[in-house]
Each structure stands twice: as C-alpha cells, then as structure tokens.
C-alpha atoms as a PDB file:
ATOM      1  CA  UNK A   1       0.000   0.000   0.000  1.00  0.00           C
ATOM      2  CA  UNK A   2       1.550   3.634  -1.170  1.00  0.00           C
ATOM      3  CA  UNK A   3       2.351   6.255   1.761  1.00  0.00           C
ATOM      4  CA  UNK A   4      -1.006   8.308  -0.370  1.00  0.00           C
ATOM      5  CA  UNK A   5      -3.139   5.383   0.070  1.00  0.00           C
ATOM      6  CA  UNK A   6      -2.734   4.846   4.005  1.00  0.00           C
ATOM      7  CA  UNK A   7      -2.879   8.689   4.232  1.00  0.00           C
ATOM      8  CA  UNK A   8      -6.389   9.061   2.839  1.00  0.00           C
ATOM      9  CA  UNK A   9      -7.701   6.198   4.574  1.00  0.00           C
ATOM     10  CA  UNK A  10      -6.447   7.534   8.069  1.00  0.00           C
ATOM     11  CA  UNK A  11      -7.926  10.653   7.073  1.00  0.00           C
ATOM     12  CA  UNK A  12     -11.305   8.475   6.654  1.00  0.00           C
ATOM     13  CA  UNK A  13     -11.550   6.751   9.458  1.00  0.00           C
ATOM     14  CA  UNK A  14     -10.218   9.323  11.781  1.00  0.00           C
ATOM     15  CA  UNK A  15     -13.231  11.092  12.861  1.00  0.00           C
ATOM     16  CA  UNK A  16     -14.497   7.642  14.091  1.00  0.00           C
ATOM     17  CA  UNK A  17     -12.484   6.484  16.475  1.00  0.00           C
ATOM     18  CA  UNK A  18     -11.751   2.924  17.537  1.00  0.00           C
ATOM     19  CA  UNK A  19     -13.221   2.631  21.795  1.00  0.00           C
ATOM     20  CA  UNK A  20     -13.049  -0.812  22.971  1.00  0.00           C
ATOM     21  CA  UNK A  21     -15.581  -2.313  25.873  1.00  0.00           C
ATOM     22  CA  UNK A  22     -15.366  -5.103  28.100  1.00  0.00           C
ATOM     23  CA  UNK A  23     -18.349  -7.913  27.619  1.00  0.00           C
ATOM     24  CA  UNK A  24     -19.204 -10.830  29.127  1.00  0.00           C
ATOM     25  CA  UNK A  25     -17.674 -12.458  26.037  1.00  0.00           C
ATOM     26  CA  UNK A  26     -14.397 -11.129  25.944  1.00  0.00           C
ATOM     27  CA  UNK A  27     -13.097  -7.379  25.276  1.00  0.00           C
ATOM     28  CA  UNK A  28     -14.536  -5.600  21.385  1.00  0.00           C
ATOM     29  CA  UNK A  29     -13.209  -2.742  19.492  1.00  0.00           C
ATOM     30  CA  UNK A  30     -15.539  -0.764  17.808  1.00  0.00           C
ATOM     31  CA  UNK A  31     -16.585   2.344  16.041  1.00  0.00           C
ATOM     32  CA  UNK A  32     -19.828   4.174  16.897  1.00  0.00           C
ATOM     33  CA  UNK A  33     -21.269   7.488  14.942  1.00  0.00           C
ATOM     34  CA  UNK A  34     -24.827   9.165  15.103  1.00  0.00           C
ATOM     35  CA  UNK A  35     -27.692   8.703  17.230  1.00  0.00           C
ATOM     36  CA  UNK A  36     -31.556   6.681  16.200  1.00  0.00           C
ATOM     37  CA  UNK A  37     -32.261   3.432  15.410  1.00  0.00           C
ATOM     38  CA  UNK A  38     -29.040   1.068  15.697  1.00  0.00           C
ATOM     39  CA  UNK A  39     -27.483   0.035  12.401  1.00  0.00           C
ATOM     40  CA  UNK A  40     -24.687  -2.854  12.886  1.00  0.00           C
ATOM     41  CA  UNK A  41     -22.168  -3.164  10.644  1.00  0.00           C
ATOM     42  CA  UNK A  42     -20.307  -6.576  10.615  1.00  0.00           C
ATOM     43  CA  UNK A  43     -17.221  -6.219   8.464  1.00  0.00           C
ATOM     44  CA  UNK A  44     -15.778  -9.324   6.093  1.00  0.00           C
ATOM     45  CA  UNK A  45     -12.912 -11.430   6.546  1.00  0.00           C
ATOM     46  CA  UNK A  46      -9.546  -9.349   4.809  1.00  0.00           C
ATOM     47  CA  UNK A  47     -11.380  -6.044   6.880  1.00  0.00           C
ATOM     48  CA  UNK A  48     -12.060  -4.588   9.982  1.00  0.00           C
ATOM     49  CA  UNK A  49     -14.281  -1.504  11.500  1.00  0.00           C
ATOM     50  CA  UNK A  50     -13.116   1.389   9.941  1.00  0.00           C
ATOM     51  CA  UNK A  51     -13.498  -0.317   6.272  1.00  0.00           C
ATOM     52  CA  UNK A  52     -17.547   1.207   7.288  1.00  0.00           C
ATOM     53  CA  UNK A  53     -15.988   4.593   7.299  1.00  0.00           C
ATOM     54  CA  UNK A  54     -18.398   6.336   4.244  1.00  0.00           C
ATOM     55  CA  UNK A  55     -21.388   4.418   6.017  1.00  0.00           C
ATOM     56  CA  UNK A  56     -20.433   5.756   9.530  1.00  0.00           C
ATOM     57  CA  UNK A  57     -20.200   9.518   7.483  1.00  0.00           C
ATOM     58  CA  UNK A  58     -23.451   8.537   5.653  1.00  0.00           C
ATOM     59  CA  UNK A  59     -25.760   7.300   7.945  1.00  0.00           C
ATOM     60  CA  UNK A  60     -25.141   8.872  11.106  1.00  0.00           C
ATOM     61  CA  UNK A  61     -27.445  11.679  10.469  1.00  0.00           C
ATOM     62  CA  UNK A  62     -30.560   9.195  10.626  1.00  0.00           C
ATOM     63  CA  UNK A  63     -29.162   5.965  12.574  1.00  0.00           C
ATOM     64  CA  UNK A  64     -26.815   4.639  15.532  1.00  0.00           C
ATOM     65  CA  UNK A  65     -24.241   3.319  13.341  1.00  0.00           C
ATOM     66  CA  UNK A  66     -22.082   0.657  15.494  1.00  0.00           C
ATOM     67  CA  UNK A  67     -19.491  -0.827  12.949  1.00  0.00           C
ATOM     68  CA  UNK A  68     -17.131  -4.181  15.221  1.00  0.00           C
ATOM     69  CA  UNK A  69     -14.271  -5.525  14.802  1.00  0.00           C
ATOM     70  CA  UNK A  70     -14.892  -9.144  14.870  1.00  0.00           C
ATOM     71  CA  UNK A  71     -12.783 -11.644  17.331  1.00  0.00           C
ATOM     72  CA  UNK A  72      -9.266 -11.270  16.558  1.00  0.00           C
ATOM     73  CA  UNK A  73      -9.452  -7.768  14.458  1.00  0.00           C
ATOM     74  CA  UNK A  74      -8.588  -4.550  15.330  1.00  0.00           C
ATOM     75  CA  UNK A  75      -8.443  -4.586  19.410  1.00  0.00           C
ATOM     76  CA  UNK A  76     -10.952  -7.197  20.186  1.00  0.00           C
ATOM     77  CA  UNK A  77     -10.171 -10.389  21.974  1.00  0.00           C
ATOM     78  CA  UNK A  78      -9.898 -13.242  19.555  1.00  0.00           C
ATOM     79  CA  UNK A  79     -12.135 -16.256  20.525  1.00  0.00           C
ATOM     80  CA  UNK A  80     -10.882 -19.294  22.392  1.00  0.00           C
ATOM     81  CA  UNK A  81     -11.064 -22.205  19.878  1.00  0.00           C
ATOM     82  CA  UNK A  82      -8.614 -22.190  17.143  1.00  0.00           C
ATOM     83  CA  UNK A  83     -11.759 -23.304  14.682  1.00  0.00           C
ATOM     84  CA  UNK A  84     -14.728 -21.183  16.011  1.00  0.00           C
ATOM     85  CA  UNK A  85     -18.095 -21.382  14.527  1.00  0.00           C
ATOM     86  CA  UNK A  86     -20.669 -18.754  13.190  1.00  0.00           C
ATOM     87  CA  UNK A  87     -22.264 -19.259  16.719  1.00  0.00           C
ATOM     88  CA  UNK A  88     -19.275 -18.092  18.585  1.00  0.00           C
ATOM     89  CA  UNK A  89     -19.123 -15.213  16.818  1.00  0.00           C
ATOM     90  CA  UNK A  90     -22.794 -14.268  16.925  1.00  0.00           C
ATOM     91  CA  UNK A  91     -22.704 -14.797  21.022  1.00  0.00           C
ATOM     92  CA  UNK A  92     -19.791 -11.936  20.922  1.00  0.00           C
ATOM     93  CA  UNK A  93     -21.888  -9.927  19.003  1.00  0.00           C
ATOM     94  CA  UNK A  94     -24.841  -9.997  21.432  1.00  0.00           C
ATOM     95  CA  UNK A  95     -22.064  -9.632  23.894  1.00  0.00           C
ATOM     96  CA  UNK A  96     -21.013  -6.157  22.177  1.00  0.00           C
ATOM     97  CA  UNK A  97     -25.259  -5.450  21.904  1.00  0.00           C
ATOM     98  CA  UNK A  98     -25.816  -6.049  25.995  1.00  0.00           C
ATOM     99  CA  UNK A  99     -22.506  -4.045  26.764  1.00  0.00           C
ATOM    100  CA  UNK A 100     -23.604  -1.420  25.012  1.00  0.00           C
ATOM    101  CA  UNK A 101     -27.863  -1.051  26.007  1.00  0.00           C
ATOM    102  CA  UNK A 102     -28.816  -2.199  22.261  1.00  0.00           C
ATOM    103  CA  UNK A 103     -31.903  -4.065  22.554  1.00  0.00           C
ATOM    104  CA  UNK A 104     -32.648  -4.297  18.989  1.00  0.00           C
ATOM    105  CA  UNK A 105     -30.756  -3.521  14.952  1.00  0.00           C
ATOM    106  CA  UNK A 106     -30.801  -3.975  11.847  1.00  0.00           C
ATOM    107  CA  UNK A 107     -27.536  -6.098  11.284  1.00  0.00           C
ATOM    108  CA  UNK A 108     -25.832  -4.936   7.997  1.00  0.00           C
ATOM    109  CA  UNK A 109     -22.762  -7.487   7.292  1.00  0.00           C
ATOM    110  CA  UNK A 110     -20.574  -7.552   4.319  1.00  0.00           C
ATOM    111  CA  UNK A 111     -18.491 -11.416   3.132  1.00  0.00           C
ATOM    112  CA  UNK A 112     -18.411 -13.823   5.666  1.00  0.00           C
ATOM    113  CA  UNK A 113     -19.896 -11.010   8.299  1.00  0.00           C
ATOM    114  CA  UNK A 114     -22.835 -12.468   6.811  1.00  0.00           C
ATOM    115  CA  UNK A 115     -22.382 -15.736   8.346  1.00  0.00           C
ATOM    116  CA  UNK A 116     -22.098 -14.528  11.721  1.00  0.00           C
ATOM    117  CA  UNK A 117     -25.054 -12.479  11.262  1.00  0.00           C
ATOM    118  CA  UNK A 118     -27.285 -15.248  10.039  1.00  0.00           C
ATOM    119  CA  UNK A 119     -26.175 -17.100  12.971  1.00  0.00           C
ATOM    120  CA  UNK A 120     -27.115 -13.913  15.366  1.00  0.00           C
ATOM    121  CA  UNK A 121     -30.579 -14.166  13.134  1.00  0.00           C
ATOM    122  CA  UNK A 122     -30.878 -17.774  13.534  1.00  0.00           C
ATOM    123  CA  UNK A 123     -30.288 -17.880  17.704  1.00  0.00           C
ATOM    124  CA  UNK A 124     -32.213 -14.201  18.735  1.00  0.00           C
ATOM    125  CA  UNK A 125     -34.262 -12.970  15.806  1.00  0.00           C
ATOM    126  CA  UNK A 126     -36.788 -11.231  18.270  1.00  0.00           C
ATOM    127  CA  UNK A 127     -33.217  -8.565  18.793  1.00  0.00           C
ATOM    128  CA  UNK A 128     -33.700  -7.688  14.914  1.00  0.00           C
ATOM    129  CA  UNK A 129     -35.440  -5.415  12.626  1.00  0.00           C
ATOM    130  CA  UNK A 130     -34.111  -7.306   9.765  1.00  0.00           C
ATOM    131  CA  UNK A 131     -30.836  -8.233   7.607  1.00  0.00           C
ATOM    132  CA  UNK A 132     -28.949  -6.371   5.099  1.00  0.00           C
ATOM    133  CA  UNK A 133     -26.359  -8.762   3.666  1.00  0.00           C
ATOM    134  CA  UNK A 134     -24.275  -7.736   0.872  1.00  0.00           C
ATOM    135  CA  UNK A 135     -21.999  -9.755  -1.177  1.00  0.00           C
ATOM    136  CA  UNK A 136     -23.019 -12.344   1.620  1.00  0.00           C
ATOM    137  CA  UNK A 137     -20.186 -15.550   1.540  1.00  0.00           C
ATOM    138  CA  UNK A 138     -22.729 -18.641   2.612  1.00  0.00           C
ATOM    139  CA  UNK A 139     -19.402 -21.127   4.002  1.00  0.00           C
ATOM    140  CA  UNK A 140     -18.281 -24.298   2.264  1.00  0.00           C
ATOM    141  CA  UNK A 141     -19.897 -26.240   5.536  1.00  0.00           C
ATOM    142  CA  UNK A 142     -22.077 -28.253   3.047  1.00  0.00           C
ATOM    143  CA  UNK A 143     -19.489 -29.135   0.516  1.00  0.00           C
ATOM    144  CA  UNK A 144     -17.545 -32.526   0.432  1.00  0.00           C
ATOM    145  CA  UNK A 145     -14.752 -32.061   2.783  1.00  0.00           C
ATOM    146  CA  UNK A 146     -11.679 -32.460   0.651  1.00  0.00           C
ATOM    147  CA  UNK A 147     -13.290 -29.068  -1.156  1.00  0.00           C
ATOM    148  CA  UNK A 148     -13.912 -27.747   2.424  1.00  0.00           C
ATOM    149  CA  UNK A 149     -10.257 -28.667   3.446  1.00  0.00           C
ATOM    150  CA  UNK A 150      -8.975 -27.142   0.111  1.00  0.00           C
ATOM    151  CA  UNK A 151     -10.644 -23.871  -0.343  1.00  0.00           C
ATOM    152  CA  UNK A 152      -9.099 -23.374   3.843  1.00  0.00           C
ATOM    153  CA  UNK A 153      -5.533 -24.373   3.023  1.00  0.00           C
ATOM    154  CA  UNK A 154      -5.585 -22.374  -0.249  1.00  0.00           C
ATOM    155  CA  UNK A 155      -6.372 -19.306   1.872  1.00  0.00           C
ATOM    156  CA  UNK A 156      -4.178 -20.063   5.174  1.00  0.00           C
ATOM    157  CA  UNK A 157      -0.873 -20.654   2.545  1.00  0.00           C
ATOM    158  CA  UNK A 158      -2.043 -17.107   0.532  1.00  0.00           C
ATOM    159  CA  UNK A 159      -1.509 -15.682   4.454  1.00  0.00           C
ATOM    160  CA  UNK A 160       1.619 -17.495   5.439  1.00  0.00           C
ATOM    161  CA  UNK A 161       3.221 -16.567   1.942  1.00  0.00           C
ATOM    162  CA  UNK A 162       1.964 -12.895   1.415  1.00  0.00           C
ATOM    163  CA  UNK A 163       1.113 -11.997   5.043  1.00  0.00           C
ATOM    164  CA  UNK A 164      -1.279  -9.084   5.572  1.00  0.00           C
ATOM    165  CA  UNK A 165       0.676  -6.591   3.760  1.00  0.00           C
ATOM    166  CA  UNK A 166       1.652  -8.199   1.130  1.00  0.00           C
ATOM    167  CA  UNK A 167      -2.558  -8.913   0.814  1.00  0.00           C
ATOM    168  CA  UNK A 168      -3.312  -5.774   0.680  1.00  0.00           C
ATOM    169  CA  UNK A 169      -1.078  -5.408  -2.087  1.00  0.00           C
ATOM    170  CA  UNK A 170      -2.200  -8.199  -4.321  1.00  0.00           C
ATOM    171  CA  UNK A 171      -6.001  -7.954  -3.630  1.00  0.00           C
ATOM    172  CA  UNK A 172      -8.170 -10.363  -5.525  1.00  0.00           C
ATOM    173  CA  UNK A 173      -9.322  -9.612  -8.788  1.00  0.00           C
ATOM    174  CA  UNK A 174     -13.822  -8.661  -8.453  1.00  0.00           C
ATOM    175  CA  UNK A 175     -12.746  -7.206  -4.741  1.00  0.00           C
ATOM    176  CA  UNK A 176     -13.439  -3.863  -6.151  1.00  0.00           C
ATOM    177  CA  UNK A 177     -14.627  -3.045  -9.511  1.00  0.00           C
ATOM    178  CA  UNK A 178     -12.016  -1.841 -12.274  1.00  0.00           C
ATOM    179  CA  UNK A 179     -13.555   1.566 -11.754  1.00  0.00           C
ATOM    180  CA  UNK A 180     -13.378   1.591  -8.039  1.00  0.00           C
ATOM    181  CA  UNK A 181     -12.750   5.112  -6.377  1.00  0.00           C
ATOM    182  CA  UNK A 182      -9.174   5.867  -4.586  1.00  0.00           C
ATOM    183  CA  UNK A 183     -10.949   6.115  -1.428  1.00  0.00           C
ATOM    184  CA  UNK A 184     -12.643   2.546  -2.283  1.00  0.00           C
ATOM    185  CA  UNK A 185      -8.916   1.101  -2.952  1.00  0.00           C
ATOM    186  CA  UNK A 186      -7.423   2.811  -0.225  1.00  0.00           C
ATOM    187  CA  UNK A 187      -9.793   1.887   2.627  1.00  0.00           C
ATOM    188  CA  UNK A 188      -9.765  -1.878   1.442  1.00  0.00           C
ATOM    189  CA  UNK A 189      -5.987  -1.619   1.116  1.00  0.00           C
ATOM    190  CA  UNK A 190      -5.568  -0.053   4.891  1.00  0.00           C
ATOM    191  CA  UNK A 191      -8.155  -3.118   6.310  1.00  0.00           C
ATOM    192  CA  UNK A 192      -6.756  -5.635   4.433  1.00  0.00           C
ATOM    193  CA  UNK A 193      -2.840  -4.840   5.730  1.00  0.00           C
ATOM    194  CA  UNK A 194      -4.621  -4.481   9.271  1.00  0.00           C
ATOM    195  CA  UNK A 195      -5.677  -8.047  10.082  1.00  0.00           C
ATOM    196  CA  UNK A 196      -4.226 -10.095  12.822  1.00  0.00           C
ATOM    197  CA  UNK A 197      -3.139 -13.376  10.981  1.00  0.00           C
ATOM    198  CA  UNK A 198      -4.363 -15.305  14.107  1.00  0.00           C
ATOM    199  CA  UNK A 199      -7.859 -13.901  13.811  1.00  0.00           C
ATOM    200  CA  UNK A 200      -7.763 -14.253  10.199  1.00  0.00           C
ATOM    201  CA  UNK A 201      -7.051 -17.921  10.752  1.00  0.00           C
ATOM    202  CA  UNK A 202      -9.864 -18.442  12.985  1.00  0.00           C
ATOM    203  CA  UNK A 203     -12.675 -16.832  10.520  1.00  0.00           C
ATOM    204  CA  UNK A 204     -10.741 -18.509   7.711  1.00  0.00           C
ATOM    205  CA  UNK A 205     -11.650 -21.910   9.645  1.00  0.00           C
ATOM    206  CA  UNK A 206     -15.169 -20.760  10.260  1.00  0.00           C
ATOM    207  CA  UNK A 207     -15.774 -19.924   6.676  1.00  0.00           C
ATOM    208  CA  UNK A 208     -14.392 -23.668   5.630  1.00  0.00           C
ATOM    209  CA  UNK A 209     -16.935 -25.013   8.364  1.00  0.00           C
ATOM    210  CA  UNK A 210     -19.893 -22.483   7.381  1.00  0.00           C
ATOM    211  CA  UNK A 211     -23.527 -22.820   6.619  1.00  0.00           C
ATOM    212  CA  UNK A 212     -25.824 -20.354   6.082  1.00  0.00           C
ATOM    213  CA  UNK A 213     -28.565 -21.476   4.295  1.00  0.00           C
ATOM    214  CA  UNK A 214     -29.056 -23.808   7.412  1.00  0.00           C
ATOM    215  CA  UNK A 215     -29.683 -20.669   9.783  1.00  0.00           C
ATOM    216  CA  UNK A 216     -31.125 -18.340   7.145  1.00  0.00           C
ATOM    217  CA  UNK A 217     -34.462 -20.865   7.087  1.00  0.00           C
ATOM    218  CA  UNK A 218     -34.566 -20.655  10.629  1.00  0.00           C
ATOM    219  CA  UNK A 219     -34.919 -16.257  10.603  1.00  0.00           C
ATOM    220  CA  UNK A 220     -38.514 -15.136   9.379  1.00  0.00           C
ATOM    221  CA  UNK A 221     -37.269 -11.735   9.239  1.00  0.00           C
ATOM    222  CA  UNK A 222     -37.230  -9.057   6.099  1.00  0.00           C
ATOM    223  CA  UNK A 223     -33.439  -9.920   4.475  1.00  0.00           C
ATOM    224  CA  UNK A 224     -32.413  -7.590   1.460  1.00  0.00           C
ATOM    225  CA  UNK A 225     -29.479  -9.832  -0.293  1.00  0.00           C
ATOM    226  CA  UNK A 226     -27.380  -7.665  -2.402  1.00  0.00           C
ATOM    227  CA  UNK A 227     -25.122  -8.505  -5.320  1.00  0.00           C
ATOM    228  CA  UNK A 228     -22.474  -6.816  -7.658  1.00  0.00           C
ATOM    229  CA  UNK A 229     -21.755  -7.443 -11.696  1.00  0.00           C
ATOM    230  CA  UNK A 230     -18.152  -7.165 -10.481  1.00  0.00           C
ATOM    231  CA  UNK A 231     -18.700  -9.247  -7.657  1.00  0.00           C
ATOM    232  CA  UNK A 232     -16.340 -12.989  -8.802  1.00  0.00           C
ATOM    233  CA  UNK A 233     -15.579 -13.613  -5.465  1.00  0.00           C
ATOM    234  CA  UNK A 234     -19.600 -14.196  -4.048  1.00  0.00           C
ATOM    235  CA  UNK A 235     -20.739 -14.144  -7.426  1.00  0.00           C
ATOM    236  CA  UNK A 236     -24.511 -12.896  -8.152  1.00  0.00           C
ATOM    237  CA  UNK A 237     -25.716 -16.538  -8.645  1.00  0.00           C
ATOM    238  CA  UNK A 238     -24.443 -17.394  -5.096  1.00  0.00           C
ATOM    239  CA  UNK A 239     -26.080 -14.475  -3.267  1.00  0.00           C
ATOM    240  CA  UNK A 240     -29.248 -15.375  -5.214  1.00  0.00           C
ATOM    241  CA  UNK A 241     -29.579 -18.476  -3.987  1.00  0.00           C
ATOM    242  CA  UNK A 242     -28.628 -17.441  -0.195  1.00  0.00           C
ATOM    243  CA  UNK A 243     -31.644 -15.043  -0.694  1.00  0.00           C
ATOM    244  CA  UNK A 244     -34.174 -17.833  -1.673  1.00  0.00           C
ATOM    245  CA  UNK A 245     -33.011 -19.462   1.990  1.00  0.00           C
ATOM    246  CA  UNK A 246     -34.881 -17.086   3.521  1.00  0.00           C
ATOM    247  CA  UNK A 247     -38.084 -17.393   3.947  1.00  0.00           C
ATOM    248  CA  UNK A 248     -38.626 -13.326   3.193  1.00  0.00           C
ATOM    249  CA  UNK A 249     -35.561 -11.929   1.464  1.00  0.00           C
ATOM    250  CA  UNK A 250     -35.579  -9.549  -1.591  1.00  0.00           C
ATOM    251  CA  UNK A 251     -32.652  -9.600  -3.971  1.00  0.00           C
ATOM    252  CA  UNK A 252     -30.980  -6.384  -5.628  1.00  0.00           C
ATOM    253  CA  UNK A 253     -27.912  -6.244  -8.199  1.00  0.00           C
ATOM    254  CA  UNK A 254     -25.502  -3.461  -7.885  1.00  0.00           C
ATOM    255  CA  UNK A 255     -23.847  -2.268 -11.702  1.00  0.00           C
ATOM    256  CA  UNK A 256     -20.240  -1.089 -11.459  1.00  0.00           C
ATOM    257  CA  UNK A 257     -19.482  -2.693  -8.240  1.00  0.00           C
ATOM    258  CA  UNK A 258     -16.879  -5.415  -6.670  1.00  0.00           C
ATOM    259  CA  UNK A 259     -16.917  -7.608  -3.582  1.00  0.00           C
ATOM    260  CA  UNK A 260     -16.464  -5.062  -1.358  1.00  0.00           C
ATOM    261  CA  UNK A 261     -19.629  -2.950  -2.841  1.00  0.00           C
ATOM    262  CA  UNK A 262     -19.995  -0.598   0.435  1.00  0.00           C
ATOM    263  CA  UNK A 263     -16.874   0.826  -0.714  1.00  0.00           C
ATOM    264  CA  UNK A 264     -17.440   0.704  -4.865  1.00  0.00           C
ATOM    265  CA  UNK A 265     -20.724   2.274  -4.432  1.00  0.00           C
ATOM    266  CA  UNK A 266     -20.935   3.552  -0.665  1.00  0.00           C
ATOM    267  CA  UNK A 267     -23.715   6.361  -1.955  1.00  0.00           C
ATOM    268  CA  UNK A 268     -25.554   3.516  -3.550  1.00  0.00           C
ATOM    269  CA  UNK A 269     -25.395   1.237  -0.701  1.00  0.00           C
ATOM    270  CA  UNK A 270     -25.886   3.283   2.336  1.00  0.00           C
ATOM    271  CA  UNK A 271     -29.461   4.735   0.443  1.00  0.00           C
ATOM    272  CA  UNK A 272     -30.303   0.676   0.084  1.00  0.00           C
ATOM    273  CA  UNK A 273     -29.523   0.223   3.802  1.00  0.00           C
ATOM    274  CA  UNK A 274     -31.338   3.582   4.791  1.00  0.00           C
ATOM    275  CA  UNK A 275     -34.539   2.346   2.726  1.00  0.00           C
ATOM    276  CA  UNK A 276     -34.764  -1.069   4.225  1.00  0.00           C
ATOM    277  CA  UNK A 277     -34.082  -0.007   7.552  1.00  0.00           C
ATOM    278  CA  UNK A 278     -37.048   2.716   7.377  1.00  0.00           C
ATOM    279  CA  UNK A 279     -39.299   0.171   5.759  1.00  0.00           C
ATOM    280  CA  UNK A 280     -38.506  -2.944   8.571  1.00  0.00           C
ATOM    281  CA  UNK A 281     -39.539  -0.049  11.177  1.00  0.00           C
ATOM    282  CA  UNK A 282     -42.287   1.105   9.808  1.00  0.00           C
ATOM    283  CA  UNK A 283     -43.161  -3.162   9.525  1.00  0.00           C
ATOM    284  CA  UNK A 284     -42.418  -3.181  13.299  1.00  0.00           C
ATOM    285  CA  UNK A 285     -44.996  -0.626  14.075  1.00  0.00           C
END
C-alpha cells in the first residue's frame, strides 16, 4: 500500500475512532457514529471496522451506526477455539449489543460477516429489525470435505506466503470493480494490511466449516441480499440463492461494483440500507 493510500484512509476513518468495551464475552473494538435506530455493521474477513468509514459519514445523520471488529481484528479479543463457529461469533456480538444497552438492529454485514449475522438471526431474531447482507459468503460447511479442506488451506498458505501486507497489495481480482474510487482502494488496502493473521485464521476456519442457508431458514425476518456485476468472489448466482433461503428476502444487483460494494458504491449502498431499515420499522410498528 503507497504512503497516499494509508494517508487518505487515516484521514477516513479518523473522525471515528476505535473505543473498545469489556463484555461478558471477551473485550470488542468498535466504532460508533450518530444517534436513532441502531445500524450494525459486521465487516468481512480481509477487513475490519473502519473499512464502514463512508457508512459511519453517511448514515449517522438518521441511525446509531455501530461498525465491530470481529474476534481477533482490530483490538478485540480473539475467541478461544482455534476453529470457532458462526455461533461463537454471533454470542460476541450480542455480547457487544448487551454491553452497550442495544436491545434491537438492523444487522448490515458484508463477506463472511454475513455468516455470523445469520447465525445472530438464527439464535435471537426477536433482537432484529431485519438483515442487510451484501456480497453475503454462505461457508463451504455443506461441501464434500476435501473441497472444504482445500478452499481453507488455499487461503491459510495465501496468508503465510503474502502476510497481511503483502494482501493488501495483491487484492483479488472482483474485490473492487475496475472503476473503483481511490478512497474505495485505499480503505480496502488499509483493512486488508490491518488483520491479525491469528484472527484471520480463525474466521478462515469458520468460513471452511460455514452454513448459512441452514440458519437463514430458521430467521422469518425481512433480508435484502445484495449482489455486484463485479462481484467474482460471491458471485450474483451465489447471493441469489442465499436469498431464496430465507423465507422473506428480496434480492438487488448493484452495476459497477466489486466484492467489497460498500466501498465501490458507498452512496448507492448506504441509500439501500437507509430504505430497508425505514421500511422494517415502519413493519415493526
């Protein structure tokens, strides 16, 4: 990552940020803006918190925008088993929620955030207003296990060989879309160079061992599933059919955006979170 690139993503991120809280789970980093309904932002596996940095500045006029560092990013405590599940994640979360007095949110989670916010769906739906899941990664927990086992040790030797900045310099082709803006490409460099490789092992595990269409039939909840023409990483097919495993999700495809489309098209997304989140309160009522 150029000496330009960190520069504007500190300058990004800087007016949120990072406090950290003790929970009866362990200790969590996070990133609050704004005051309202609570939005929670649940940040993919190569990220962390202040990746949400154009959502914190976008939504904070209207919403409680809470953005978390997952287990073993940023300054939160990493989770005890070396090969957590989705669960363990999603009892941190509610951790984080009771810590900080939130009774009730619409979860917005990007990647394999959307795993542990289907499992947070799955185990205390009555705590949501809904899902927003975007460019959602549904886990390789129902493939055969040698593809399970492969897709893990592909990803664990990319880590061990590049490390994180060496990651953030050789990002995967459909992260961002070839048009992607330099604060897009600087923000997902800066997160990407950020990660603790011990808590990027651990999600990498829980990805391997994932399954989301099991706990997205178990949430009756409104779900808006977004995709991205860019997108060859969760490609459009993929979040289409993690939408149909929800008993009442709606599926939209973003044009001219990657992987990481709350950074391609942050004006784009944050008006498709604002919308749904108005709409599941107004359900609510």
């Amino acid at each position: 990552m150029s000496d330009l690139a960190a520069s504007l993503a500190a300058r990004l991120v800087a007016p949120y940020p990072a406090a950290r809280i003790a929970t009866a789970g362990g200790a969590v980093s996070y990133r609050l803006a704004g005051t309202g309904p609570a939005l929670v932002l649940l940040h993919g596996i190569g990220s962390q918190s202040g990746s949400w940095a154009q959502q914190l500045a976008g939504l904070a006029d209207r919403y409680r925008v809470l953005a978390w560092d997952a287990p073993g990013y940023g300054d939160s405590e990493p989770l005890a088993p070396a090969a957590p599940a989705a669960a363990d994640y999603a009892a941190r979360l509610g951790a984080l929620l009771d810590a900080l007095g939130i009774g009730r949110a619409v979860l917005v989670a990007s990647s394999l955030g959307a795993l542990m916010a289907g499992a947070f769906a799955a185990r205390w739906p009555e705590r949501l207003a809904g899902l927003v899941l975007l460019n959602p990664a549904g886990g390789y927990g129902l493939a055969e296990p040698a593809v399970r086992e492969a897709k893990l040790a592909a990803r664990l030797e990319r880590l061990a060989r590049l490390g994180p900045a060496g990651m953030a310099r050789d990002l995967p082709a459909g992260m961002l879309a070839p048009s992607a803006s330099e604060a897009a490409r600087a923000l997902a460099a800066w997160s990407q160079a950020s990660i603790h490789p011990h808590g990027y092992a651990q999600a990498a595990r829980m990805l391997a061992n994932g399954r989301l269409a099991e706990d997205a039939a178990r949430y009756a909840g409104p779900v808006l599933v977004v995709a991205a023409d860019a997108d060859t990483i969760t490609p459009a097919a993929e979040c289409e059919r993690i939408a149909r495993a929800f008993p009442r999700a709606t599926f939209r495809m973003l044009e001219g955006a990657g992987h990481l489309s709350y950074l391609d098209s942050p004006v784009v997304v944050n008006d498709a979170i604002a919308d749904f989140a108005a709409r599941s309160a107004e359900v609510a009522q």
